[in-house]
PDB file of N, CA and C in Angstrom:
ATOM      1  N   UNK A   1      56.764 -68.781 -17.981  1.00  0.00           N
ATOM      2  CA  UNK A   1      55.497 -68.944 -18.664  1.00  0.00           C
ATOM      3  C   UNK A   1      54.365 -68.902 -17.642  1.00  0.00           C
ATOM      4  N   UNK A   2      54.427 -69.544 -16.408  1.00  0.00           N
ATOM      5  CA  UNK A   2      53.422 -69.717 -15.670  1.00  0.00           C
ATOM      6  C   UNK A   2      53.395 -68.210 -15.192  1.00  0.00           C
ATOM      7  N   UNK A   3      54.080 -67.478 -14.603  1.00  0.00           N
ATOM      8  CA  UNK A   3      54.491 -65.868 -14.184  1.00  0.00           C
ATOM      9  C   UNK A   3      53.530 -65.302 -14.876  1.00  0.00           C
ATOM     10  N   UNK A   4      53.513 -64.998 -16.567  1.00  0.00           N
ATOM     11  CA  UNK A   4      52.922 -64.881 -17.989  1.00  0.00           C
ATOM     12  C   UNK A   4      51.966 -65.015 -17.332  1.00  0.00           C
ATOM     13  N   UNK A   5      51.239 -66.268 -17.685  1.00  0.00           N
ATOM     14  CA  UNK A   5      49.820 -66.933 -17.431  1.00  0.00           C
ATOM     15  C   UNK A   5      48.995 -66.079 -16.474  1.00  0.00           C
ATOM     16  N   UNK A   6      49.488 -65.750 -15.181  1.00  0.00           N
ATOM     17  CA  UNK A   6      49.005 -65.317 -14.242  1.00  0.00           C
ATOM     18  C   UNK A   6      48.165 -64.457 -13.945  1.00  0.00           C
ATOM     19  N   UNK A   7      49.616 -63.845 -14.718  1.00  0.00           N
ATOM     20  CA  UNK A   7      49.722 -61.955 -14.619  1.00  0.00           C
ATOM     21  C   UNK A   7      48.349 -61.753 -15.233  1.00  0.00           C
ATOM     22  N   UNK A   8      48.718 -62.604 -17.083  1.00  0.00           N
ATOM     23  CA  UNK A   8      47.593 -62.503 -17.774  1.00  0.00           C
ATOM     24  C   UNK A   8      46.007 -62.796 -17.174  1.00  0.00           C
ATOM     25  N   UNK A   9      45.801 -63.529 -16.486  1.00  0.00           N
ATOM     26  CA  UNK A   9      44.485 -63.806 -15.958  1.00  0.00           C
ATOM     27  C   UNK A   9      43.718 -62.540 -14.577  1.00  0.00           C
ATOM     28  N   UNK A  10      45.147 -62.709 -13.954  1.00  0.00           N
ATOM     29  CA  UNK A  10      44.770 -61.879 -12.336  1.00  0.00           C
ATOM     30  C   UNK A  10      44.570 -60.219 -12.489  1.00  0.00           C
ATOM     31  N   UNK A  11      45.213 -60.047 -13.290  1.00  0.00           N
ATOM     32  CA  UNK A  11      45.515 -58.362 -13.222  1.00  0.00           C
ATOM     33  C   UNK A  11      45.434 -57.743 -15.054  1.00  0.00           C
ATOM     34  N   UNK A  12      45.115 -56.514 -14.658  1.00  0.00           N
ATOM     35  CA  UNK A  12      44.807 -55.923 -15.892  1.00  0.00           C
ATOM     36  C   UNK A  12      46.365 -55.110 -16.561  1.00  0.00           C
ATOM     37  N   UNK A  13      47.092 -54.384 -16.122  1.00  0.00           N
ATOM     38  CA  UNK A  13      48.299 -54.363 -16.584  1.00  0.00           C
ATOM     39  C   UNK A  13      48.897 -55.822 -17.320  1.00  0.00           C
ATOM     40  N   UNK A  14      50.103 -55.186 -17.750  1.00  0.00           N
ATOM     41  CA  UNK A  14      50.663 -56.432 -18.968  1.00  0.00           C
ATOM     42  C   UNK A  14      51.983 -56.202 -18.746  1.00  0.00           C
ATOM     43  N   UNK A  15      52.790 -57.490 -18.330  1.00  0.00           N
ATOM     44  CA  UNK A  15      54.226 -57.556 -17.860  1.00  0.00           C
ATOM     45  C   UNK A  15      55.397 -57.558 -18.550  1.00  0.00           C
ATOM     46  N   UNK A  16      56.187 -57.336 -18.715  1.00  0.00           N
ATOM     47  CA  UNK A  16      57.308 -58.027 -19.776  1.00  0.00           C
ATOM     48  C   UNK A  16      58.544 -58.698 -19.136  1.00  0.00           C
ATOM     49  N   UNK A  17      58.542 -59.799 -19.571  1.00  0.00           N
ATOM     50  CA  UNK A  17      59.832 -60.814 -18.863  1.00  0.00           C
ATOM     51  C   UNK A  17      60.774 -60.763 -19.443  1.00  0.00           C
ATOM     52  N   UNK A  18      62.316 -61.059 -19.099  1.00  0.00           N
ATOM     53  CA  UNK A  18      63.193 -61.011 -19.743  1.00  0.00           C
ATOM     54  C   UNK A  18      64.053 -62.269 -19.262  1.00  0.00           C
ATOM     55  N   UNK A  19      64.682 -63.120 -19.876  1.00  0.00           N
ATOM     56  CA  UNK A  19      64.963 -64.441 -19.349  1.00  0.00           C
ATOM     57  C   UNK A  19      66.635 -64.617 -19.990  1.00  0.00           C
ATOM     58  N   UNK A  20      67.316 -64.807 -18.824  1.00  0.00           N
ATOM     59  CA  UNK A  20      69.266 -64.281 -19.749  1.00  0.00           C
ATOM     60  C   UNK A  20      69.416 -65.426 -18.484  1.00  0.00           C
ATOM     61  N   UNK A  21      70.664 -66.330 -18.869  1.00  0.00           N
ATOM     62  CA  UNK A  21      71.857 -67.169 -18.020  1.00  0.00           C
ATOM     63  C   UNK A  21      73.138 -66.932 -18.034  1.00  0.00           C
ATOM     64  N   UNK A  22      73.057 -66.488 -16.718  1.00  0.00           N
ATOM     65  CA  UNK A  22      74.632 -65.754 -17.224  1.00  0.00           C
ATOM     66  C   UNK A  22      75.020 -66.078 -15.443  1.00  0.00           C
ATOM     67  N   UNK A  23      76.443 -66.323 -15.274  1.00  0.00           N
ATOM     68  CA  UNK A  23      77.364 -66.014 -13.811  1.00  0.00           C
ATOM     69  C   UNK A  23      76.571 -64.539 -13.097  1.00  0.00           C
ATOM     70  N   UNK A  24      76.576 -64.605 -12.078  1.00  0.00           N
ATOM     71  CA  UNK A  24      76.419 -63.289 -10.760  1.00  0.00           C
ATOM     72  C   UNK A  24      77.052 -63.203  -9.855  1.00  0.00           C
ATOM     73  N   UNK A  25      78.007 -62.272  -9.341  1.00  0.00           N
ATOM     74  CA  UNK A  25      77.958 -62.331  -7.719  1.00  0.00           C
ATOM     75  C   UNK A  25      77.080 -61.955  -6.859  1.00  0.00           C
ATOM     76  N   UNK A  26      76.986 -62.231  -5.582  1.00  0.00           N
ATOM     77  CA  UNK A  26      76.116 -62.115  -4.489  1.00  0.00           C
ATOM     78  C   UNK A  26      76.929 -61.217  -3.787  1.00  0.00           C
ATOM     79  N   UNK A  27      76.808 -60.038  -2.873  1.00  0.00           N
ATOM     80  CA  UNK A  27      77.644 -59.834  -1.807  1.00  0.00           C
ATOM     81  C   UNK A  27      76.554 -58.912  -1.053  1.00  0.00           C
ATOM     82  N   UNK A  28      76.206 -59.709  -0.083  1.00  0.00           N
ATOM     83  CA  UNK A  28      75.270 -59.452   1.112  1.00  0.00           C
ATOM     84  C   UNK A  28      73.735 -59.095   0.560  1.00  0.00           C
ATOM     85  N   UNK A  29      73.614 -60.018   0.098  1.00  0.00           N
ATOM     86  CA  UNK A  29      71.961 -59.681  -0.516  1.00  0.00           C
ATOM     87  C   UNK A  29      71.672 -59.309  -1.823  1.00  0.00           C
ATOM     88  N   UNK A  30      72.337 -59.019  -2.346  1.00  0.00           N
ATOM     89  CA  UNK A  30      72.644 -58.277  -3.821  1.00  0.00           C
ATOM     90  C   UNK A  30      73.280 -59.096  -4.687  1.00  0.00           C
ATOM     91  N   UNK A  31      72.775 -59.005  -5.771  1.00  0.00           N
ATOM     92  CA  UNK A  31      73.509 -59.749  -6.969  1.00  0.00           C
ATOM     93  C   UNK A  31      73.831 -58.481  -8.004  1.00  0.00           C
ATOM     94  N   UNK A  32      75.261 -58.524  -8.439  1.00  0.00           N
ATOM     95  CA  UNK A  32      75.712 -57.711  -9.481  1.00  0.00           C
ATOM     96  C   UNK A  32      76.661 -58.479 -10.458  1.00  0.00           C
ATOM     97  N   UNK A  33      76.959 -58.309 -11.589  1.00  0.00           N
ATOM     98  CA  UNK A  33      78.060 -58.288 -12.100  1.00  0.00           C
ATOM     99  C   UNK A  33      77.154 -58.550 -14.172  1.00  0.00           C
ATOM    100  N   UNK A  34      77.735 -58.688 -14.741  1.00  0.00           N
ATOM    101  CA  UNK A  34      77.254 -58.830 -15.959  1.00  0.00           C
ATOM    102  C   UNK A  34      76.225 -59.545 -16.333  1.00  0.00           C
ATOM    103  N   UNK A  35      75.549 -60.128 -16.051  1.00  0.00           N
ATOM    104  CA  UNK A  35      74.645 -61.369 -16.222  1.00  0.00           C
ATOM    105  C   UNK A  35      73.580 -60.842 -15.965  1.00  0.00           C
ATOM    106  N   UNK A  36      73.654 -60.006 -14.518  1.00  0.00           N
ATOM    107  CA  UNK A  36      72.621 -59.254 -14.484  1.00  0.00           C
ATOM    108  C   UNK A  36      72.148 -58.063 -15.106  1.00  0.00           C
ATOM    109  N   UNK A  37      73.193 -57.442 -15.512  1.00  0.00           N
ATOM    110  CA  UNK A  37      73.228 -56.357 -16.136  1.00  0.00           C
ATOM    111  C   UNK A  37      72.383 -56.944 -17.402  1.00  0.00           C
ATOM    112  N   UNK A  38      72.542 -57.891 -17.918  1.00  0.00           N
ATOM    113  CA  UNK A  38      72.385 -57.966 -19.426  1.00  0.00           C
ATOM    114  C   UNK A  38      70.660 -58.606 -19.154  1.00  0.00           C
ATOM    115  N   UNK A  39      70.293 -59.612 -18.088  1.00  0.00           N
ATOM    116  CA  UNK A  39      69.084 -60.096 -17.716  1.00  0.00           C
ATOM    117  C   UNK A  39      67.984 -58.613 -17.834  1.00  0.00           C
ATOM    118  N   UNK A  40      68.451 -58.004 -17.372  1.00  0.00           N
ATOM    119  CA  UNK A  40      67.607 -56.766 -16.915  1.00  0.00           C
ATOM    120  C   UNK A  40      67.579 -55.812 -18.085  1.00  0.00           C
ATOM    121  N   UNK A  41      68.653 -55.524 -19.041  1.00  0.00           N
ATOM    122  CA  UNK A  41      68.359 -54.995 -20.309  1.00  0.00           C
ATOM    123  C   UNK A  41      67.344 -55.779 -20.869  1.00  0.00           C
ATOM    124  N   UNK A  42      67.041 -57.385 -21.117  1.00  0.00           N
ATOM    125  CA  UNK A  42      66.392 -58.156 -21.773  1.00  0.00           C
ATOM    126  C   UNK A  42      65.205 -57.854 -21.224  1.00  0.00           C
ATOM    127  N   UNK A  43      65.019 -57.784 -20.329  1.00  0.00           N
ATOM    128  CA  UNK A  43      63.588 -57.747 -19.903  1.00  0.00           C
ATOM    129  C   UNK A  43      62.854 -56.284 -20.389  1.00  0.00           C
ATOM    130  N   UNK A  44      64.214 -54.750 -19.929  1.00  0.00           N
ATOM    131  CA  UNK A  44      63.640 -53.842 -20.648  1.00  0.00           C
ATOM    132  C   UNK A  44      63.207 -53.894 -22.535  1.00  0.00           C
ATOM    133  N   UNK A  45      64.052 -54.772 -23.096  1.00  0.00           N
ATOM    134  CA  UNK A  45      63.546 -54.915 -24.515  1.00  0.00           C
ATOM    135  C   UNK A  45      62.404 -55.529 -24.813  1.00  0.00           C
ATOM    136  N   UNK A  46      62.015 -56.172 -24.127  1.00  0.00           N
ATOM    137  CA  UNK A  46      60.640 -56.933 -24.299  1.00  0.00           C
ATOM    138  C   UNK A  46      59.415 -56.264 -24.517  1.00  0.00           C
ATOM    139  N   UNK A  47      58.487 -56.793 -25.237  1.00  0.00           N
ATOM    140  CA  UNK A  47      57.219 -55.431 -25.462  1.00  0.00           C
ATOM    141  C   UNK A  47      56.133 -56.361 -24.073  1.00  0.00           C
ATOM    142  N   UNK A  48      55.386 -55.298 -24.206  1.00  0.00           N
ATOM    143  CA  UNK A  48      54.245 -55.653 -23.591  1.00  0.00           C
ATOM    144  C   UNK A  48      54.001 -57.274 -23.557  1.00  0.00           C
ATOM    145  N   UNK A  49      53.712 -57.858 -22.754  1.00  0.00           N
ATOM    146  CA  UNK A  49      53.141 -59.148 -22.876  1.00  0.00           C
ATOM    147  C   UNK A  49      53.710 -60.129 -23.358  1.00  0.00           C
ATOM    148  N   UNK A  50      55.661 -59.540 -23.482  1.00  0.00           N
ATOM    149  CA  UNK A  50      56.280 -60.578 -24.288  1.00  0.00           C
ATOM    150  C   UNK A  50      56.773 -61.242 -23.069  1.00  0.00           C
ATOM    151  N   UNK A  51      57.318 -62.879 -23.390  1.00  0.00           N
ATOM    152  CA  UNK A  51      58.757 -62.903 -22.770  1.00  0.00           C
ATOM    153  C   UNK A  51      59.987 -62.994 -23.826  1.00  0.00           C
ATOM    154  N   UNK A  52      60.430 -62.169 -23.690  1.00  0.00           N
ATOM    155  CA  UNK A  52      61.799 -62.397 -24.429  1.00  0.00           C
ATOM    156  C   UNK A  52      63.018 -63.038 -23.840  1.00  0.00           C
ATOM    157  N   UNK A  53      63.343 -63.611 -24.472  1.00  0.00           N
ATOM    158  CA  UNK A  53      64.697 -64.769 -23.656  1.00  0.00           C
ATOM    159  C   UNK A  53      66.165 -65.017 -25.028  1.00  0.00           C
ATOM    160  N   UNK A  54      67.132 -64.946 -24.134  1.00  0.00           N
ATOM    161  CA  UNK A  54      68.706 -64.985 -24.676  1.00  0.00           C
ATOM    162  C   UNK A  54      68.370 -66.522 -25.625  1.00  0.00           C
ATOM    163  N   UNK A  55      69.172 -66.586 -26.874  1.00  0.00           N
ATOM    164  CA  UNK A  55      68.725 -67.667 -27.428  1.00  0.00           C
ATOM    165  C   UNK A  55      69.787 -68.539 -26.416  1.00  0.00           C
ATOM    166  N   UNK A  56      70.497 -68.219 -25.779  1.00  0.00           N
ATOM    167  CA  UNK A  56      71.396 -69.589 -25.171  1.00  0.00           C
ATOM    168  C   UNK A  56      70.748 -69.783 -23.835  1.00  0.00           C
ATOM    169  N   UNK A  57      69.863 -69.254 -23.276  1.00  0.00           N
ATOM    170  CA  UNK A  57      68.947 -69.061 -22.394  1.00  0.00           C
ATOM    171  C   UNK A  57      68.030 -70.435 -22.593  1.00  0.00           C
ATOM    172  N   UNK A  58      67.325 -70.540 -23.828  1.00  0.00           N
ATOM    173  CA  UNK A  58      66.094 -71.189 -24.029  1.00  0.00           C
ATOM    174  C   UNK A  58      66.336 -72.587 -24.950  1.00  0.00           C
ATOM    175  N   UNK A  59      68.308 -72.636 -25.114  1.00  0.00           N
ATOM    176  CA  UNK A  59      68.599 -73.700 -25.964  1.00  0.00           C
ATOM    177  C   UNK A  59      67.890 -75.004 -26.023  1.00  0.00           C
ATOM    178  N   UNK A  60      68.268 -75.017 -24.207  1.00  0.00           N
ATOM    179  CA  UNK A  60      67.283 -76.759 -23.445  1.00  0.00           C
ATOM    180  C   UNK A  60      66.260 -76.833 -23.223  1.00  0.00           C
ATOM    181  N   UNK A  61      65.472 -75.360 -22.971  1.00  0.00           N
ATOM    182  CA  UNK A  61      64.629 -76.125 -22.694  1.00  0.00           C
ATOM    183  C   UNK A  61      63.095 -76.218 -23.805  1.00  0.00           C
ATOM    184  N   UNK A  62      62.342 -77.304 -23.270  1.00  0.00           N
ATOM    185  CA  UNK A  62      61.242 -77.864 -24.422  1.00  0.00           C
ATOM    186  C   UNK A  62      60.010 -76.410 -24.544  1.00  0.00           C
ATOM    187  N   UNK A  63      60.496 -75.230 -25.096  1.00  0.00           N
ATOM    188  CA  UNK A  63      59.571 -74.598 -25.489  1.00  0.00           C
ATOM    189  C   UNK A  63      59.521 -73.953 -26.443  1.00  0.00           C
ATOM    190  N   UNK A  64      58.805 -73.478 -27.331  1.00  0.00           N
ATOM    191  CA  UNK A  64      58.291 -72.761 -28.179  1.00  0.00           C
ATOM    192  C   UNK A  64      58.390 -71.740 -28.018  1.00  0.00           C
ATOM    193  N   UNK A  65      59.533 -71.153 -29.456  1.00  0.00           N
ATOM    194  CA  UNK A  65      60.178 -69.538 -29.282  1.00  0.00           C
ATOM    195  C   UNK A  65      59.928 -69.241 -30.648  1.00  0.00           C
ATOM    196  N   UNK A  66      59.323 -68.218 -30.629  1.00  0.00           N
ATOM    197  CA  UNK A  66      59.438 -67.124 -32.276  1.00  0.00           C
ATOM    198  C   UNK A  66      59.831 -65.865 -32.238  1.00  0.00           C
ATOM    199  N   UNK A  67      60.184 -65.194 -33.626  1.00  0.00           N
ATOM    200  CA  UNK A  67      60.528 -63.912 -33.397  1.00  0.00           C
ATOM    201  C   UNK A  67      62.561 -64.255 -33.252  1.00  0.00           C
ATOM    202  N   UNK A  68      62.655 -64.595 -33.811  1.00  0.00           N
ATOM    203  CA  UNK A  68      64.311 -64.786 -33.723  1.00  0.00           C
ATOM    204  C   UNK A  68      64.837 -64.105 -34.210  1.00  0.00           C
ATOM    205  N   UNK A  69      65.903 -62.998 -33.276  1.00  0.00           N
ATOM    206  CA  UNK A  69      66.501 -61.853 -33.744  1.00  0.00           C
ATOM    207  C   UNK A  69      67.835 -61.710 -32.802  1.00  0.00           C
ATOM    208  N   UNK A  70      68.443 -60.428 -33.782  1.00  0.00           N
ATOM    209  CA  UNK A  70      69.512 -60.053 -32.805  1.00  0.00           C
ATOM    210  C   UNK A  70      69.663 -58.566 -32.396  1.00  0.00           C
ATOM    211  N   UNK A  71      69.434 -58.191 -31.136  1.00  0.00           N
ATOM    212  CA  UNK A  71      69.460 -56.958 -30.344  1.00  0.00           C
ATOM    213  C   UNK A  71      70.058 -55.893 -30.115  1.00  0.00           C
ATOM    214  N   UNK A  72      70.307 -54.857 -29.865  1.00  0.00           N
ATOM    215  CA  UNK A  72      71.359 -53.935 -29.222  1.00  0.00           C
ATOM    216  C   UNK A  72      71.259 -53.903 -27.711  1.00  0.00           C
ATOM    217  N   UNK A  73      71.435 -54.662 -26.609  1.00  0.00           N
ATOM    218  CA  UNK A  73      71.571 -54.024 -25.539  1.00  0.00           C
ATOM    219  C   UNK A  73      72.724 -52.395 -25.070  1.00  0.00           C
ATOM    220  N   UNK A  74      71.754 -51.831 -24.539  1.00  0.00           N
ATOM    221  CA  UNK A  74      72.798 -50.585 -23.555  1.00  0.00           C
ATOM    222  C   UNK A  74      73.415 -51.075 -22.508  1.00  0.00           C
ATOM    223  N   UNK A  75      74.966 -50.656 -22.641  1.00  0.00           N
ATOM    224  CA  UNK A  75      75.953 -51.115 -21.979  1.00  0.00           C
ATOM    225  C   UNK A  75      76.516 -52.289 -22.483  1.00  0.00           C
ATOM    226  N   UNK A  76      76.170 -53.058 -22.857  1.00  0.00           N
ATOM    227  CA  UNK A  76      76.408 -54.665 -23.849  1.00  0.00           C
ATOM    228  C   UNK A  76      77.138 -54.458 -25.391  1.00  0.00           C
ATOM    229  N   UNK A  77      77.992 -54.293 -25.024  1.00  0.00           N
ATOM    230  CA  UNK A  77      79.267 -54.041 -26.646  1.00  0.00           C
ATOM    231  C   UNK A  77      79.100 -54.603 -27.868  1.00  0.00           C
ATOM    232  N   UNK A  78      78.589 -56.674 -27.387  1.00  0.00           N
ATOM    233  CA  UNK A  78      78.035 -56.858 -28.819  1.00  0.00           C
ATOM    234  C   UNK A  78      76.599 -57.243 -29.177  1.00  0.00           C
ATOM    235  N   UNK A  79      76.010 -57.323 -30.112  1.00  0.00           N
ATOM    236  CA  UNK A  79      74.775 -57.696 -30.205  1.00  0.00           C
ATOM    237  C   UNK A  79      74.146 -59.248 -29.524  1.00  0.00           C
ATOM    238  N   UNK A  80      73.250 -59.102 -29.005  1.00  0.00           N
ATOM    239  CA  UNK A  80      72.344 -59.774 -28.410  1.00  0.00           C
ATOM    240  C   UNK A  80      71.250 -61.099 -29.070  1.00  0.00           C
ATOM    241  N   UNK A  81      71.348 -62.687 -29.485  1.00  0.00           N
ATOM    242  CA  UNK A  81      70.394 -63.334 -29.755  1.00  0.00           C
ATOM    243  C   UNK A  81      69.252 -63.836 -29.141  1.00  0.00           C
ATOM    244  N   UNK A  82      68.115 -63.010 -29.255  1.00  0.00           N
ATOM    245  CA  UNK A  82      66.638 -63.480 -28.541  1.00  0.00           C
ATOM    246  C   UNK A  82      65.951 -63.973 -29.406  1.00  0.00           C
ATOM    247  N   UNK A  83      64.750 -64.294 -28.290  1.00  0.00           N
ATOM    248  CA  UNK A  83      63.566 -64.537 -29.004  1.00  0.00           C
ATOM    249  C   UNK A  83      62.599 -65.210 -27.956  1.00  0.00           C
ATOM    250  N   UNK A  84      61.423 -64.536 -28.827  1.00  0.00           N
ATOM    251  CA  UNK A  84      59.800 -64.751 -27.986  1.00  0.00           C
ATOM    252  C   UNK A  84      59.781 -65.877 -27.517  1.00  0.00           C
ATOM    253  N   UNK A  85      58.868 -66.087 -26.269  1.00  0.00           N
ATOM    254  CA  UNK A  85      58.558 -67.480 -25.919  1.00  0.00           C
ATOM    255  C   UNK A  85      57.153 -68.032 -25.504  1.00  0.00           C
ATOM    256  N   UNK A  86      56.575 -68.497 -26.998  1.00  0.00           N
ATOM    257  CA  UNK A  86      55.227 -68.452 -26.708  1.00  0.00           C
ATOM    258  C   UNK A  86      54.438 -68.554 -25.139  1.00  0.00           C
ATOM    259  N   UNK A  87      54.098 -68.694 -25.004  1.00  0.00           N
ATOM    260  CA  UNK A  87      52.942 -68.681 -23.709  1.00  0.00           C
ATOM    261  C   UNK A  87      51.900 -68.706 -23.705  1.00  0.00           C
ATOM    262  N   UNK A  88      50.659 -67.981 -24.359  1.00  0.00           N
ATOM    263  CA  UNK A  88      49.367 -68.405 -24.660  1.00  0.00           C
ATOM    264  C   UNK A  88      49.018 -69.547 -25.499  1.00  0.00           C
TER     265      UNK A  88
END
């Protein structure tokens, strides 16, 4: 959200976040394995100015999400539960 905020104030372009919890490996600087894969689809689904986040992503914590849906990620076999996370 604060990322959001920022962007929104400092700069004229408009960002889109994508927010997924998932396992990674590391091996020498690099993180790969599914989690990321699927973080980084989320973020490509996001529109302009959204953040979109995994609903098991945003279970705990205390914020305000609308827009509750379920996705197709590419490469991701089954469908996907997101949703917006206010910010303004």
């Amino acid at each position: 959200v604060a990322v959001q905020r920022a962007v929104d104030q400092e700069f004229v372009f408009d960002v889109r976040v994508g927010v997924h919890t998932d396992g990674a490996l590391e091996q020498g600087g690099q993180y790969r394995g599914r989690g990321v894969h699927t973080a980084a689809r989320v973020g490509a689904a996001a529109d302009a100015r959204e953040i979109l986040a995994t609903e098991a992503s945003v279970g705990s914590f205390p914020v305000k999400t609308t827009h509750r849906r379920t996705i197709a990620l590419k490469g991701i076999r089954e469908r996907v539960a997101v949703c917006s996370v206010e910010w303004q």
